[in-house]
Protein backbone atom coordinates (compact mmCIF):
# COMPACT_ATOMS: atom_id res chain seq x y z
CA UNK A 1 9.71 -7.29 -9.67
CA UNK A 2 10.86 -4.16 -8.51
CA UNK A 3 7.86 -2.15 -10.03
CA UNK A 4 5.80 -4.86 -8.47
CA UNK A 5 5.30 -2.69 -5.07
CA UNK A 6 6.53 0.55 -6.77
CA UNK A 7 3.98 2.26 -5.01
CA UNK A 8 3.99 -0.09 -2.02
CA UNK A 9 1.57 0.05 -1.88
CA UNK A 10 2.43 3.37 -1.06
CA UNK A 11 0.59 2.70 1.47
CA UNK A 12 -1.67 2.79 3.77
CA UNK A 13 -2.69 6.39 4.55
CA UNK A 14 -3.13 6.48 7.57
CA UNK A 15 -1.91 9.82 8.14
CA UNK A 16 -4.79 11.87 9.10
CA UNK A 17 -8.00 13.54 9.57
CA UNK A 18 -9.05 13.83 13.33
CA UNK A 19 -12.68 12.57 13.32
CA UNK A 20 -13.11 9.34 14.66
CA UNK A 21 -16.40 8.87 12.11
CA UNK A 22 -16.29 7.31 8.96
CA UNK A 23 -13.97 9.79 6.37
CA UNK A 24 -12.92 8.89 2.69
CA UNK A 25 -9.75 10.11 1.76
CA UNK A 26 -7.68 10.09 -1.63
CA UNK A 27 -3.51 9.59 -1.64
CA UNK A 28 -0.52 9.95 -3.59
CA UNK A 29 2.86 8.26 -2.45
CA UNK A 30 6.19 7.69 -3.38
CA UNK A 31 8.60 5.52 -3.42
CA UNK A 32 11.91 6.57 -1.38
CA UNK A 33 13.77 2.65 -0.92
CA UNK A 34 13.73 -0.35 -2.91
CA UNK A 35 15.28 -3.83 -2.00
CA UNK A 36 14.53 -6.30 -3.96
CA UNK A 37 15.09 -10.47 -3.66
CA UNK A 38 14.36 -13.47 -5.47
CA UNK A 39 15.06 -16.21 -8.15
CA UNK A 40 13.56 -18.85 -10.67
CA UNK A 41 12.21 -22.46 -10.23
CA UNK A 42 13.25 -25.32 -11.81
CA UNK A 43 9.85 -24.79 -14.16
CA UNK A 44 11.29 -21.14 -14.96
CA UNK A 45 8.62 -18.84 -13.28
CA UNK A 46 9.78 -16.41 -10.73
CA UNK A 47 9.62 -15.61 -6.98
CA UNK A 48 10.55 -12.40 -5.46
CA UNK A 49 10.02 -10.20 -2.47
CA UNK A 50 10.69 -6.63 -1.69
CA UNK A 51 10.84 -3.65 1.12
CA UNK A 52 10.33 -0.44 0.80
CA UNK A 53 9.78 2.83 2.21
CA UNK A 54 8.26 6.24 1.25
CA UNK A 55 5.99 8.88 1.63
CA UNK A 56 2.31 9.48 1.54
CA UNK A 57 0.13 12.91 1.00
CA UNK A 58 -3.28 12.26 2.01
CA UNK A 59 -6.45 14.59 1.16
CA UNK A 60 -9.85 13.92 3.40
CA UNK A 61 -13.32 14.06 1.85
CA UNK A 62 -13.36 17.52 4.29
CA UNK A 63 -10.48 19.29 2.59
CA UNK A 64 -7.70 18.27 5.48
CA UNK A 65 -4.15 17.36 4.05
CA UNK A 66 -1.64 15.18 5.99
CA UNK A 67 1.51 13.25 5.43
CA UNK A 68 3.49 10.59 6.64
CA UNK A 69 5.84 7.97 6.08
CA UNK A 70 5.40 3.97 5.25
CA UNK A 71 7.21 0.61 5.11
CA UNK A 72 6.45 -1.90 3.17
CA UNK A 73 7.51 -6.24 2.87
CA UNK A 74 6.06 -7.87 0.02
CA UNK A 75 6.14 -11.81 -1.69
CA UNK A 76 4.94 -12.98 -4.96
CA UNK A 77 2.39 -15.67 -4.69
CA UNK A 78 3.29 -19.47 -6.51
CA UNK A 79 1.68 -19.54 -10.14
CA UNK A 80 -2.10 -19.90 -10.20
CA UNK A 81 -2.21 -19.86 -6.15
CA UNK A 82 -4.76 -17.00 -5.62
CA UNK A 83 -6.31 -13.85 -7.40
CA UNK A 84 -3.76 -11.35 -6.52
CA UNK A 85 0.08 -12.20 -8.12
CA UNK A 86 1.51 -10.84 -4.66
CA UNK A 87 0.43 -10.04 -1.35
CA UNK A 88 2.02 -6.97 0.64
CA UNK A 89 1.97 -5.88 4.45
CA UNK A 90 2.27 -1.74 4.89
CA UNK A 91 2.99 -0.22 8.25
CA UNK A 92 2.34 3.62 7.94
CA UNK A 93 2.99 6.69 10.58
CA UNK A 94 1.92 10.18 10.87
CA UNK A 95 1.28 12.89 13.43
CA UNK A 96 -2.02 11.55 14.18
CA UNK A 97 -1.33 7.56 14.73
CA UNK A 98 -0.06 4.93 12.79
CA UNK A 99 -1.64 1.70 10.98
CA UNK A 100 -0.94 -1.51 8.97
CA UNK A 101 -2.50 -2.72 5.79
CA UNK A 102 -2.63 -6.10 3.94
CA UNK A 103 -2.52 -5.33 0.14
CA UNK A 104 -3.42 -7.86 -2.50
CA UNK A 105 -1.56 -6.32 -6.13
CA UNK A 106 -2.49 -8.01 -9.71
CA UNK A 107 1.50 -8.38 -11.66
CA UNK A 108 2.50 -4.87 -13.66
CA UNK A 109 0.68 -4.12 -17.05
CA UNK A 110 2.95 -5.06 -19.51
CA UNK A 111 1.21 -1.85 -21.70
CA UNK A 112 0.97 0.38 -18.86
CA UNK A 113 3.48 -0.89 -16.13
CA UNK A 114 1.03 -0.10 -13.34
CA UNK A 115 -0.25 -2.46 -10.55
CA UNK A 116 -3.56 -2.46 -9.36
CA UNK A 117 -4.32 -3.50 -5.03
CA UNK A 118 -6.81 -3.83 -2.60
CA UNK A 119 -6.06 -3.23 0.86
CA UNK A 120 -7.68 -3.95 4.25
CA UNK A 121 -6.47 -1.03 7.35
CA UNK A 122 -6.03 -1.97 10.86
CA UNK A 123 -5.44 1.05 13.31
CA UNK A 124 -2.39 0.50 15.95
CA UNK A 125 -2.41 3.78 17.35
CA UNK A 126 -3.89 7.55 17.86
CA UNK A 127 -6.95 8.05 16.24
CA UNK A 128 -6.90 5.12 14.03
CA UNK A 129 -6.70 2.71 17.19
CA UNK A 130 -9.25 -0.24 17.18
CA UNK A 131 -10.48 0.95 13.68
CA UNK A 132 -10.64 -0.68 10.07
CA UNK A 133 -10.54 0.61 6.54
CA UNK A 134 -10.37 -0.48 3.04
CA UNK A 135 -7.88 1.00 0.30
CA UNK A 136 -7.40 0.80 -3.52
CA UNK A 137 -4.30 1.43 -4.92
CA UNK A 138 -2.54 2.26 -8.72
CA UNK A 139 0.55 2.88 -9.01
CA UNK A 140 3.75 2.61 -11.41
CA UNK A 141 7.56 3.30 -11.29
CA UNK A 142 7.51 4.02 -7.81
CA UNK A 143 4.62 6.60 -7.85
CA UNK A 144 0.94 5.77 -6.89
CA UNK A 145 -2.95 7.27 -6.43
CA UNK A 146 -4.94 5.50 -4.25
CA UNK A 147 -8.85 5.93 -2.71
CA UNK A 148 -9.69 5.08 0.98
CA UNK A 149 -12.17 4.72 4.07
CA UNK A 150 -11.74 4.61 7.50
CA UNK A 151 -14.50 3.21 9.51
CA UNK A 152 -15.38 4.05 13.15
């Protein structure tokens, strides 16, 4: 479970570029905190949940660099309950405003250890304020890559 948000979903870069248009953006984060909780049904399969916190480098499509910090509270999902194995809320901060994502992860490789998300942005505040983006996210043993796009 614990490499289950490894990257927690690093998150949400939301650290970032001025423009209020439309900007892709790649990320790198890691892990800095890990708590982790949970236990076993009667049928054997496992629940957990975990917090964490961390850092995030972002790089816009236009060459700018920022950073920032995130939190993140995740919960496995029952067996067979929905496409993604857990389900992750990210609140990120930065010089230039702060945001919150909603990740859905698919459970750790067993090969390759890494989880693969989804995530959907909402802007709280500075120049991400009333806007929306989408992320992707890999990551593994607290380290992660992820792609991104903030809309207007």
């Amino acid at each position: 479970m614990n490499k289950l948000f490894a990257f927690c979903i690093a998150t949400v870069v939301v650290v970032s570029s001025g423009a209020a248009q439309a900007q892709s953006l790649t990320f790198q984060s890691v892990e800095k905190t890990s708590d982790v909780v949970g236990g076993a049904r009667t049928d054997g399969t496992t629940f957990g949940g975990q917090a964490t916190t961390g850092t995030v480098e972002t790089v816009w499509a236009d060459g700018k660099k920022s950073s920032g910090t995130y939190k993140c509270m995740g919960v496995s999902m029952p067996p067979n309950d929905s496409i993604y194995n857990f389900r992750t809320v990210c609140n990120t901060d930065g010089a230039e405003g702060a945001s919150s994502t909603i990740w859905g992860c698919t459970s750790p490789s067993k090969e390759t250890k890494e989880t693969h998300c989804t995530g959907w942005a909402f802007g709280k505040s500075g120049i991400y304020a009333g806007r929306r983006g989408t992320m992707t996210f890999r990551g593994t043993e607290g380290k992660g890559v992820g792609t991104g796009l903030w809309g207007k």
